[in-house]
N, C-alpha and C. Protein backbone atom coordinates (compact mmCIF):
# COMPACT_ATOMS: atom_id res chain seq x y z
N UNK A 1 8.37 4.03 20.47
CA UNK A 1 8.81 3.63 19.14
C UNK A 1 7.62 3.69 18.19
N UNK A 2 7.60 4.60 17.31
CA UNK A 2 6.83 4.55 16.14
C UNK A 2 6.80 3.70 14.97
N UNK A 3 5.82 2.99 14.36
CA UNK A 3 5.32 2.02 13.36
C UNK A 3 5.05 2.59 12.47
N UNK A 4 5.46 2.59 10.90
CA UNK A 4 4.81 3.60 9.89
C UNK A 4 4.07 1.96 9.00
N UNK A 5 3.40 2.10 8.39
CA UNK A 5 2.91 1.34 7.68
C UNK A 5 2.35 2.06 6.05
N UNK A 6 2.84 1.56 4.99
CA UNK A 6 2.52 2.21 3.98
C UNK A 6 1.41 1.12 3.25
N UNK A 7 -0.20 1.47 2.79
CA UNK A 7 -0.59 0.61 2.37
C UNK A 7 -0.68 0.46 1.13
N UNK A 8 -0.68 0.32 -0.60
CA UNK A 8 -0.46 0.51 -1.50
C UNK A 8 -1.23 -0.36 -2.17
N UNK A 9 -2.18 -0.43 -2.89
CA UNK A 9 -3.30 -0.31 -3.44
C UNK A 9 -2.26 -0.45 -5.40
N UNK A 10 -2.83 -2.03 -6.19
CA UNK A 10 -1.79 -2.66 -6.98
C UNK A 10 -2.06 -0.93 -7.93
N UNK A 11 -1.44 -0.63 -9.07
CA UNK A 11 -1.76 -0.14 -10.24
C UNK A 11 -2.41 -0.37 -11.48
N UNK A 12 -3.36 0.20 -11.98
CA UNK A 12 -4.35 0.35 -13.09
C UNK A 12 -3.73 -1.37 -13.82
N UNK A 13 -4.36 -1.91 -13.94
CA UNK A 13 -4.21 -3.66 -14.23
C UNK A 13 -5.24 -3.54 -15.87
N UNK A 14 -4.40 -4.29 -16.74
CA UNK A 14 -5.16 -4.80 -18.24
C UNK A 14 -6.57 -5.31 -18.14
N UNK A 15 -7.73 -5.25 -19.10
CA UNK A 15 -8.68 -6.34 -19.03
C UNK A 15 -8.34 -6.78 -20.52
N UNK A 16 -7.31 -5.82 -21.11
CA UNK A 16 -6.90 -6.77 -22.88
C UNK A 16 -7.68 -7.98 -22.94
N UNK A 17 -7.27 -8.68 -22.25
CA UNK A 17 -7.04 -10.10 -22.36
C UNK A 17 -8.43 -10.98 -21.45
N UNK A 18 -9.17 -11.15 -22.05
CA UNK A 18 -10.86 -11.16 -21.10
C UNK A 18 -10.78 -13.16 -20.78
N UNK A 19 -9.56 -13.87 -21.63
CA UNK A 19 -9.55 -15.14 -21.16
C UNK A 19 -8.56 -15.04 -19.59
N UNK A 20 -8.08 -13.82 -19.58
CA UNK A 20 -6.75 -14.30 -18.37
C UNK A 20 -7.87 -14.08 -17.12
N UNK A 21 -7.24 -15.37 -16.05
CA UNK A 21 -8.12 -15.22 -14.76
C UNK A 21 -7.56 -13.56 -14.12
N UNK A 22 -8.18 -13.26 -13.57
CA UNK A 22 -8.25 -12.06 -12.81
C UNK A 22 -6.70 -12.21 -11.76
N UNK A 23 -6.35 -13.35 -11.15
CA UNK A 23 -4.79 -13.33 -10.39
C UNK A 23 -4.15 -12.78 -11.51
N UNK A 24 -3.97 -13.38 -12.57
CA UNK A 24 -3.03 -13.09 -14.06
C UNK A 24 -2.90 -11.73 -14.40
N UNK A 25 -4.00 -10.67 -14.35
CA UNK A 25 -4.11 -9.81 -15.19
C UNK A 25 -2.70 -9.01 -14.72
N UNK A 26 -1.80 -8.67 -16.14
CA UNK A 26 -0.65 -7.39 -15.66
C UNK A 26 -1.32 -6.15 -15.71
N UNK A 27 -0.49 -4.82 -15.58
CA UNK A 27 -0.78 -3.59 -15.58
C UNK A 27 -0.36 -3.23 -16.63
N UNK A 28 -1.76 -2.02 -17.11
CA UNK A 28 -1.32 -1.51 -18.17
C UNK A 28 -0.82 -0.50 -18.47
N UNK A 29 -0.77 0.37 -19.74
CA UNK A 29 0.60 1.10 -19.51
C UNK A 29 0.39 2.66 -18.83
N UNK A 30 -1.04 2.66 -18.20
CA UNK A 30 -1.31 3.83 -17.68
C UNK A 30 -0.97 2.94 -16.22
N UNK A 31 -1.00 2.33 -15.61
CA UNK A 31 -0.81 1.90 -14.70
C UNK A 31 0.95 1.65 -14.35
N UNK A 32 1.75 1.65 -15.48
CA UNK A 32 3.15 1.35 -15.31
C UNK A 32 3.24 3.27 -15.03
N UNK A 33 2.79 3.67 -16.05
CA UNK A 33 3.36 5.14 -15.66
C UNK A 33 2.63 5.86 -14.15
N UNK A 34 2.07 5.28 -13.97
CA UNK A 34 1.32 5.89 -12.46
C UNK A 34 2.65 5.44 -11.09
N UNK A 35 3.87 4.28 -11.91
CA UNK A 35 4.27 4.37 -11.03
C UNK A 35 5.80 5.21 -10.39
N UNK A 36 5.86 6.11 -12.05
CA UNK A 36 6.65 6.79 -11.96
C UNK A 36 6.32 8.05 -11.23
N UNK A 37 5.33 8.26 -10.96
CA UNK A 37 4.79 9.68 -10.45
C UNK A 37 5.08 9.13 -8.46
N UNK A 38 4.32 7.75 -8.21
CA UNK A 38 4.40 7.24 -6.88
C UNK A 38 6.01 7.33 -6.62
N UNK A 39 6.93 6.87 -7.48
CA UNK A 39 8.12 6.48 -7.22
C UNK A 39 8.56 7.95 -6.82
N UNK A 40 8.52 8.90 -7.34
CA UNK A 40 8.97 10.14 -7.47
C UNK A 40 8.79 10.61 -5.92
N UNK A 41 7.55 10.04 -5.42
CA UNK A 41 6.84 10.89 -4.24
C UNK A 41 7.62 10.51 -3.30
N UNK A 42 7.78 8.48 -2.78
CA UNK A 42 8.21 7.94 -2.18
C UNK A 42 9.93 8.43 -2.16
N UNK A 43 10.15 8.59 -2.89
CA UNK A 43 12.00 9.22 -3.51
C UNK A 43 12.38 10.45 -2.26
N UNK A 44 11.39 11.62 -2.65
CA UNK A 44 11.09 12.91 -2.25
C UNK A 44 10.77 12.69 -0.79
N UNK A 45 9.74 11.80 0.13
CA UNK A 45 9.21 12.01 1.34
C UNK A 45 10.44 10.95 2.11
N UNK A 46 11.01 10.74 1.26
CA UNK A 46 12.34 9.47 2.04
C UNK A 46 11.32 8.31 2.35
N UNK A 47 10.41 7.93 2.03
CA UNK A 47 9.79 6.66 2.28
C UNK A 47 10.79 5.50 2.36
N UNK A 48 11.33 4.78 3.56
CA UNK A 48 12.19 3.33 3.05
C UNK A 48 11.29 2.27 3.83
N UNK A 49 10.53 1.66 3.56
CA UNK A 49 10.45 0.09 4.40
C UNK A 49 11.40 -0.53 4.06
N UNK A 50 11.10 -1.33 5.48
CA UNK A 50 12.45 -2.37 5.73
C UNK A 50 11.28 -3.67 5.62
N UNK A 51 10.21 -3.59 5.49
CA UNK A 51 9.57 -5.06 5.01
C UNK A 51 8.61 -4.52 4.13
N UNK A 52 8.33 -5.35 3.25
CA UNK A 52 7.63 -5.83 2.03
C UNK A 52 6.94 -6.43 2.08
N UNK A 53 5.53 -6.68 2.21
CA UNK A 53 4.02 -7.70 2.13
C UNK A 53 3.77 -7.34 0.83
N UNK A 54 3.04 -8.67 -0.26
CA UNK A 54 2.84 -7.90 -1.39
C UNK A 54 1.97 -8.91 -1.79
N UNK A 55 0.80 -9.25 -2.35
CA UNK A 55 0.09 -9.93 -2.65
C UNK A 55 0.69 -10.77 -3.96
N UNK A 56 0.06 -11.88 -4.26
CA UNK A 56 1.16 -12.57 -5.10
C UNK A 56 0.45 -12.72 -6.69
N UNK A 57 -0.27 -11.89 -6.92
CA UNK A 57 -1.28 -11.26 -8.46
C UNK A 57 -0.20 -10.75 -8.87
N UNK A 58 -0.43 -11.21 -10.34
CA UNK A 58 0.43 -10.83 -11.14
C UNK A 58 0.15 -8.59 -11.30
N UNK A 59 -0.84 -8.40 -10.94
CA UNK A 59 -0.75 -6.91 -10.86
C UNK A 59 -0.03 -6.34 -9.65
N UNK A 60 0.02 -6.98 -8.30
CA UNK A 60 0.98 -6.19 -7.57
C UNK A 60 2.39 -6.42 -7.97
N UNK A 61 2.89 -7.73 -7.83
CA UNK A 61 3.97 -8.08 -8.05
C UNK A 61 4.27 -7.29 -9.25
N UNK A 62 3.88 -6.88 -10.19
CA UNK A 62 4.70 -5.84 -11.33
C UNK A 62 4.47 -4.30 -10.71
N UNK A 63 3.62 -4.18 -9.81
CA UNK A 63 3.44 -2.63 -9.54
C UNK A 63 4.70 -2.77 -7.84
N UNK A 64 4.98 -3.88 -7.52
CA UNK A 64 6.10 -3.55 -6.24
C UNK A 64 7.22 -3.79 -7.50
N UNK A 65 7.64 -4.26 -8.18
CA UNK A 65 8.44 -4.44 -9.28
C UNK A 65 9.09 -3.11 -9.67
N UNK A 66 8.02 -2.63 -10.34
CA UNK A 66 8.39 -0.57 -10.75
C UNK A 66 8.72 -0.02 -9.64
N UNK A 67 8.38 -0.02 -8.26
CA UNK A 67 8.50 0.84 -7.53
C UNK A 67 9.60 0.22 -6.41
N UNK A 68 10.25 -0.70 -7.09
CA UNK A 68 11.61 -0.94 -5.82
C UNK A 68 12.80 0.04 -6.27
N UNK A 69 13.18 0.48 -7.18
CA UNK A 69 14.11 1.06 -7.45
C UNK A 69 13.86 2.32 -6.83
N UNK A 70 13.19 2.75 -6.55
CA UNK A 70 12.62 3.98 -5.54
C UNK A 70 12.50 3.84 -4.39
N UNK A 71 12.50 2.65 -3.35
CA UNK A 71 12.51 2.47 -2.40
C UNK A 71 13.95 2.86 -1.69
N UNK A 72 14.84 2.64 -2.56
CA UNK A 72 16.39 2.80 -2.14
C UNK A 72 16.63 1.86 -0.53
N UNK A 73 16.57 0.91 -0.71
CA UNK A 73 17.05 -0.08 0.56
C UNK A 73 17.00 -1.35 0.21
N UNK A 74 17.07 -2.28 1.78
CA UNK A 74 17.41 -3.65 1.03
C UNK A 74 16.19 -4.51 1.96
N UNK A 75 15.04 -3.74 1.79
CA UNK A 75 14.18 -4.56 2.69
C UNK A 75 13.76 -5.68 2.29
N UNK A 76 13.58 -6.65 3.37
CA UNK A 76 12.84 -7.79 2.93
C UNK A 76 11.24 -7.94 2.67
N UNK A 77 11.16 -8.84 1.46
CA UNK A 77 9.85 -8.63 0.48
C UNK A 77 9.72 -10.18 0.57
N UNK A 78 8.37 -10.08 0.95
CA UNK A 78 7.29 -11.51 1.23
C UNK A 78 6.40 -11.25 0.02
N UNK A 79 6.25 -12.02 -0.74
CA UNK A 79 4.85 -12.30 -1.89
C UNK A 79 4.22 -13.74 -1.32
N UNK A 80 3.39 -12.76 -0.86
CA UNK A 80 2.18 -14.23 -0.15
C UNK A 80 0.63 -14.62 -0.45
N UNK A 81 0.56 -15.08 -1.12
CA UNK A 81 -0.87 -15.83 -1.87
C UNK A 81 -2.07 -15.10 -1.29
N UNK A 82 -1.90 -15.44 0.50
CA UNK A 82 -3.01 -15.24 1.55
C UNK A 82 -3.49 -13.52 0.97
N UNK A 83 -2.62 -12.58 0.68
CA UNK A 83 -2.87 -11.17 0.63
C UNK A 83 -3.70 -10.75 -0.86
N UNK A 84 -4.17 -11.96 -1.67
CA UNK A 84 -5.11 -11.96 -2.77
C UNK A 84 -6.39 -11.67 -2.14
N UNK A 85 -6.96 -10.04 -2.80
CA UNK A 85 -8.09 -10.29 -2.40
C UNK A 85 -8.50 -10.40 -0.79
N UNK A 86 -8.17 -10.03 0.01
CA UNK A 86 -8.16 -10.58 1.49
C UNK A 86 -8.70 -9.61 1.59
N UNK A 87 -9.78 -9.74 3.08
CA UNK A 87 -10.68 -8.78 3.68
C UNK A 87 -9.52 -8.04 4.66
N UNK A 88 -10.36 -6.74 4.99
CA UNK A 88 -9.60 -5.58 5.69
C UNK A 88 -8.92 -6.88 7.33
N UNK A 89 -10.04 -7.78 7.94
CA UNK A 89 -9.62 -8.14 9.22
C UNK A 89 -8.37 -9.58 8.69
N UNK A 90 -8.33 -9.63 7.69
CA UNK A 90 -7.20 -10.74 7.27
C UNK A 90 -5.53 -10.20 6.89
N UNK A 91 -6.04 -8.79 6.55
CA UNK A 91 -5.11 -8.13 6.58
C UNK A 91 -4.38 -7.79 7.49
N UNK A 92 -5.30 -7.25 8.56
CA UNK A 92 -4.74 -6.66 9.56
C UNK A 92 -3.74 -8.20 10.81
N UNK A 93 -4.70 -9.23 10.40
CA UNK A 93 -4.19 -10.34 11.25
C UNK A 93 -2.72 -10.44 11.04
N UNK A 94 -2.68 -9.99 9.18
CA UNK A 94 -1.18 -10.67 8.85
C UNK A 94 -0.38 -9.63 9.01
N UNK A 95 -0.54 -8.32 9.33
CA UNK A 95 0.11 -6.96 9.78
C UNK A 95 0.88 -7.80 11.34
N UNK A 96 -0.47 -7.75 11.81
CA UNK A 96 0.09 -8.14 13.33
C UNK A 96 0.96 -9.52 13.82
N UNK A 97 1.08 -9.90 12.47
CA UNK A 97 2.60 -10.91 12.48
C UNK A 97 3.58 -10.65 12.43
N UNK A 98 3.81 -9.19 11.70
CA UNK A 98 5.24 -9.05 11.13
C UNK A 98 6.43 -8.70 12.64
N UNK A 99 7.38 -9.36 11.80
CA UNK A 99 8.32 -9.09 12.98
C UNK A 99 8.37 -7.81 13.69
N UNK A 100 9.08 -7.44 14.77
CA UNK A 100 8.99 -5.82 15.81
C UNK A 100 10.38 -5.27 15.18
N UNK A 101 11.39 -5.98 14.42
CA UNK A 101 11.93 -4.91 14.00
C UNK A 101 12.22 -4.57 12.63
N UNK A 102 11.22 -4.53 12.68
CA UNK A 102 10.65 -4.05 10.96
C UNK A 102 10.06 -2.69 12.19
N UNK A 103 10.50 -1.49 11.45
CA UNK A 103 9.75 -0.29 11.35
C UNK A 103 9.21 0.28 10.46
N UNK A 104 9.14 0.19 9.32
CA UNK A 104 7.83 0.60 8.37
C UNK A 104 7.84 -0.03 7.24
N UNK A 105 6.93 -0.79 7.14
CA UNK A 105 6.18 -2.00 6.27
C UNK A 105 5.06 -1.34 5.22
N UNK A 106 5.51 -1.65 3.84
CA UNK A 106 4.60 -1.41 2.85
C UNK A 106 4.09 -2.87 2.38
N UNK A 107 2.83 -2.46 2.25
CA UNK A 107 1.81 -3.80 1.86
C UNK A 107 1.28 -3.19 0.15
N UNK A 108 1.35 -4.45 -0.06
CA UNK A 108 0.79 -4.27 -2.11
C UNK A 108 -0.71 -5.14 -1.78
N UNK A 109 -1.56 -3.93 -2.10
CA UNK A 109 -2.47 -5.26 -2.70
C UNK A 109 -3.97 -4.51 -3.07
N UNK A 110 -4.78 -5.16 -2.74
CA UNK A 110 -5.92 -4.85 -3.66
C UNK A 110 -7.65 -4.33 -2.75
N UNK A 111 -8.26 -3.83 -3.30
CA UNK A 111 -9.51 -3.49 -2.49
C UNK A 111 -10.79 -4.30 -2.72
N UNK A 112 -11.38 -4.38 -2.03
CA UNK A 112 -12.16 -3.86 -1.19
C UNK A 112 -10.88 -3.77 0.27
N UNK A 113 -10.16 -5.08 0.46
CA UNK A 113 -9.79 -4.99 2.12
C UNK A 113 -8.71 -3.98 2.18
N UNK A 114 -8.09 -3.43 1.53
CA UNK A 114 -6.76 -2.54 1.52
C UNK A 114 -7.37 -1.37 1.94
N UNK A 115 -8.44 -0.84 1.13
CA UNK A 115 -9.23 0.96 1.65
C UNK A 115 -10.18 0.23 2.90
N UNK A 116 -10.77 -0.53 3.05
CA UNK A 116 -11.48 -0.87 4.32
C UNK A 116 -10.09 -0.94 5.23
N UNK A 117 -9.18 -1.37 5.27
CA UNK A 117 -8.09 -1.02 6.84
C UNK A 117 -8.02 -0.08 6.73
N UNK A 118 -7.63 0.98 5.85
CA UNK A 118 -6.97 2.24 5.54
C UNK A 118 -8.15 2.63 6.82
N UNK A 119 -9.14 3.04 6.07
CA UNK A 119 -10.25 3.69 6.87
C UNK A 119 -10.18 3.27 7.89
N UNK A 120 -9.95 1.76 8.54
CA UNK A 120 -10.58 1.72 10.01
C UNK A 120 -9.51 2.08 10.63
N UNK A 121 -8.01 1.62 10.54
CA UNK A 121 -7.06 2.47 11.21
C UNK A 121 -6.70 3.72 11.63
N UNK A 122 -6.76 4.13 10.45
CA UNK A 122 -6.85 5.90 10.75
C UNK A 122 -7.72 6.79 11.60
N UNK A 123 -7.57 7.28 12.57
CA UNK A 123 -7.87 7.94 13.96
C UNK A 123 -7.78 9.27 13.65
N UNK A 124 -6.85 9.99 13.70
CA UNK A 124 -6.13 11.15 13.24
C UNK A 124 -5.44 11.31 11.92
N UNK A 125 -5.43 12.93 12.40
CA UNK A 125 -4.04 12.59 11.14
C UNK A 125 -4.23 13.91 10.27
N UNK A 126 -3.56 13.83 9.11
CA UNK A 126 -3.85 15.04 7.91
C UNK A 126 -6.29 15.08 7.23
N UNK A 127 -6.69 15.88 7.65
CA UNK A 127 -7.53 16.30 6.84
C UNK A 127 -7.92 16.23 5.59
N UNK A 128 -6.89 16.81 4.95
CA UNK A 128 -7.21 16.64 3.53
C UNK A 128 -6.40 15.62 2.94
N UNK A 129 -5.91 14.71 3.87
CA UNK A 129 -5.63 13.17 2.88
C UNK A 129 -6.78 12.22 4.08
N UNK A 130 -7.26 12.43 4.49
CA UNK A 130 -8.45 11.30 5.27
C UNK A 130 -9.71 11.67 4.11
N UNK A 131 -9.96 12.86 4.07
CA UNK A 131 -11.34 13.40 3.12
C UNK A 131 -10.75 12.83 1.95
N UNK A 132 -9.93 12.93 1.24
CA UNK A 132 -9.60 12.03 0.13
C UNK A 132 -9.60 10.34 0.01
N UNK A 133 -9.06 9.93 0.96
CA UNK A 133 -9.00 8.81 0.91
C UNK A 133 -10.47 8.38 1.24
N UNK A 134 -11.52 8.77 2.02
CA UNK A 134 -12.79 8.16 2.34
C UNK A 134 -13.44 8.36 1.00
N UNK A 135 -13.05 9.31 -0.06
CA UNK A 135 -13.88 9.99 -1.13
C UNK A 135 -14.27 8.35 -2.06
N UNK A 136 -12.21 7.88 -2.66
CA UNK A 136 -11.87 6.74 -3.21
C UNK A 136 -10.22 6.30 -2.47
N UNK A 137 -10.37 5.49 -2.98
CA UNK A 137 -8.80 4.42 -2.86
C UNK A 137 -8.82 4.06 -4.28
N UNK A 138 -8.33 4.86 -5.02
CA UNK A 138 -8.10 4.37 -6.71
C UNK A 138 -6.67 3.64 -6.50
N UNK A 139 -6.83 3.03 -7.87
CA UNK A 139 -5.55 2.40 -8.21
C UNK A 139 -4.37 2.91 -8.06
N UNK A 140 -3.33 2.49 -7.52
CA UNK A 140 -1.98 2.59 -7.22
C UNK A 140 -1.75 4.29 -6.08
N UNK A 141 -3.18 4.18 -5.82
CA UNK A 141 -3.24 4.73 -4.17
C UNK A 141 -2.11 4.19 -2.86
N UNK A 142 -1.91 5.24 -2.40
CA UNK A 142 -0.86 4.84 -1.31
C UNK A 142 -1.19 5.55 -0.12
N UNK A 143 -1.80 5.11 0.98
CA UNK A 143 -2.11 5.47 2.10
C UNK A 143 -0.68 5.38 3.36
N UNK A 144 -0.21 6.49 4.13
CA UNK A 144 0.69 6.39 4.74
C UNK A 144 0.26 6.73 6.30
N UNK A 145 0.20 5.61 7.43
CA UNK A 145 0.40 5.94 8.80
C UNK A 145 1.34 5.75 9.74
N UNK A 146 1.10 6.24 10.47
CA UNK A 146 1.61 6.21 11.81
C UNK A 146 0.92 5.55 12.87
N UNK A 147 2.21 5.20 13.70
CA UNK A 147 1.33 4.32 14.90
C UNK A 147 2.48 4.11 16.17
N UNK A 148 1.69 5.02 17.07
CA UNK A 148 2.77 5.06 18.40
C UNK A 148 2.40 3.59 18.84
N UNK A 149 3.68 2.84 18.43
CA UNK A 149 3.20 1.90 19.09
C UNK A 149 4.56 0.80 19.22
N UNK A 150 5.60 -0.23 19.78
CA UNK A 150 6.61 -1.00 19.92
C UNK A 150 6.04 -2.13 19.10
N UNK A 151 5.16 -2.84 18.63
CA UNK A 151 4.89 -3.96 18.35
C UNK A 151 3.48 -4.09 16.90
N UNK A 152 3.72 -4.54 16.35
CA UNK A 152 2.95 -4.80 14.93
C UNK A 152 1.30 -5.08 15.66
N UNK A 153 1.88 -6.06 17.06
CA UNK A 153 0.58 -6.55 17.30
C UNK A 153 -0.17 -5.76 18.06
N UNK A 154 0.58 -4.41 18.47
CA UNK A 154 -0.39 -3.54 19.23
C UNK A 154 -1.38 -2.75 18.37
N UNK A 155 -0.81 -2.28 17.10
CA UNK A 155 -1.51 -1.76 16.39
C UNK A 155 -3.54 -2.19 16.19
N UNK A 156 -4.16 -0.84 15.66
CA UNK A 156 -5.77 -1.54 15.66
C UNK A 156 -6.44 -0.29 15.23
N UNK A 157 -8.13 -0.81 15.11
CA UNK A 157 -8.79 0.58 14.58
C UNK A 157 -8.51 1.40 15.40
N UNK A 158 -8.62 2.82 14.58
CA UNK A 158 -8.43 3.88 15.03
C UNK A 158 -7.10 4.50 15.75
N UNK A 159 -5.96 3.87 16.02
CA UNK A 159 -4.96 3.97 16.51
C UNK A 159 -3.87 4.73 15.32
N UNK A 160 -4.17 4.61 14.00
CA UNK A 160 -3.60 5.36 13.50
C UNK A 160 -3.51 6.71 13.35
N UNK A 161 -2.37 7.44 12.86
CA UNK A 161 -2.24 8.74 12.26
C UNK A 161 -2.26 8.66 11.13
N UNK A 162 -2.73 9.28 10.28
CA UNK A 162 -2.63 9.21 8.36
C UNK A 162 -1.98 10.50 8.39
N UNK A 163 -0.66 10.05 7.72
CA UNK A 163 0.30 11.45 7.42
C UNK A 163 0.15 11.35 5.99
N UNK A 164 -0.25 10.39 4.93
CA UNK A 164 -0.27 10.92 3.60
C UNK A 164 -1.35 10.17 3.33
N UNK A 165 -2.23 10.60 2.14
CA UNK A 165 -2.97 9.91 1.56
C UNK A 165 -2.31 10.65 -0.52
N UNK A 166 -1.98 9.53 -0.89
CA UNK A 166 -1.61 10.32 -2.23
C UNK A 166 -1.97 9.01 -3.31
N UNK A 167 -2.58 9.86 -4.85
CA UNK A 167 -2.79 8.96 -5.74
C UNK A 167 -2.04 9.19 -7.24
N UNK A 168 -1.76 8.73 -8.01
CA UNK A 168 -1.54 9.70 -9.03
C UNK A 168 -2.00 11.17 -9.43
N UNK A 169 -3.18 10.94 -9.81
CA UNK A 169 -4.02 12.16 -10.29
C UNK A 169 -3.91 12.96 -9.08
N UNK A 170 -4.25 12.79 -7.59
CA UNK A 170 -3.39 14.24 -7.17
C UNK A 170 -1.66 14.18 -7.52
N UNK A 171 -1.05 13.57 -7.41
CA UNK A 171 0.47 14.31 -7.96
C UNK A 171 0.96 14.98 -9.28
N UNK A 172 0.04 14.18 -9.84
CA UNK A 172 0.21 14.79 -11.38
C UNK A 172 -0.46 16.75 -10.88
N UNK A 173 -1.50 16.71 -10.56
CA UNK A 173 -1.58 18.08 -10.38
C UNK A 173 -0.58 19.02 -9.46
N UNK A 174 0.49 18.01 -8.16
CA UNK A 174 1.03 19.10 -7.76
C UNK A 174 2.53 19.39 -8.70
């Protein structure tokens, strides 16, 4: 039984506003349209999770916001505080909670720890989305793996496959 895990990295977020704390900040409007290009992709590759992790910043929660109507399903969506800001091994702890029948789980949230899992998971996979993704993890980046594996909690470094690495600015060019 295969595990897909989609990791998703919030979209281009405001600094307008230099009194709002950093949880607060929304996305701005290059960041709302970055998510019409993601939505498009996810539409096209049949992307569906059946679970939802999403950090609870006001920038993911509006960037999983834009991009549910593209998901086309009725998965269940957790907004959980803990996924603010969290290091790559806090992440991965709360990966290896999710229930076993959830088969592919998209996570919202933010970097440094979102491109630090990306990287340590990924083992194999596509070439020219690993060389991309090690390059950057920009905003409203979406890293996609694979993982032969029955259980959330088997998953670990290097055990992944990276079948997509995609950001705006590459889709806008294809």
């Amino acid at each position: 039984m295969t595990k897909t895990l989609c990791l998703l990295r919030h979209a281009k977020s405001s600094w307008a506003d230099p009194a709002l704390d950093d949880f607060d900040r929304p996305l701005n409007q290059r960041g709302r349209a970055s998510m019409v290009l993601l939505g498009l992709y996810i539409d096209e590759k049949r992307l569906r999770p059946d679970g939802i992790l999403c950090s609870s910043s006001q920038r993911t929660r509006e960037t999983l916001g834009l991009l549910l109507p593209w998901l086309r399903g009725d998965a269940a969506v957790r907004i959980e505080r803990g996924l603010y800001l969290a290091s790559a091994d806090e992440l991965l702890l709360r990966i290896r909670q999710v229930e076993d029948g959830v088969s592919c789980l998209l996570m919202v949230g933010h970097n440094p720890g979102l491109e630090d899992l990306a990287g340590r998971l990924a083992g194999t996979g596509d070439v020219f989305a690993s060389t991309a993704m090690q390059e950057k993890f920009p905003t409203a980046a979406l890293a996609v793996l694979d993982f032969d594996a029955p259980r959330w909690a088997d998953i670990g470094p290097g055990k992944g496959e990276l079948r997509a690495f995609v950001t705006p600015k590459l889709l806008a060019r294809a």
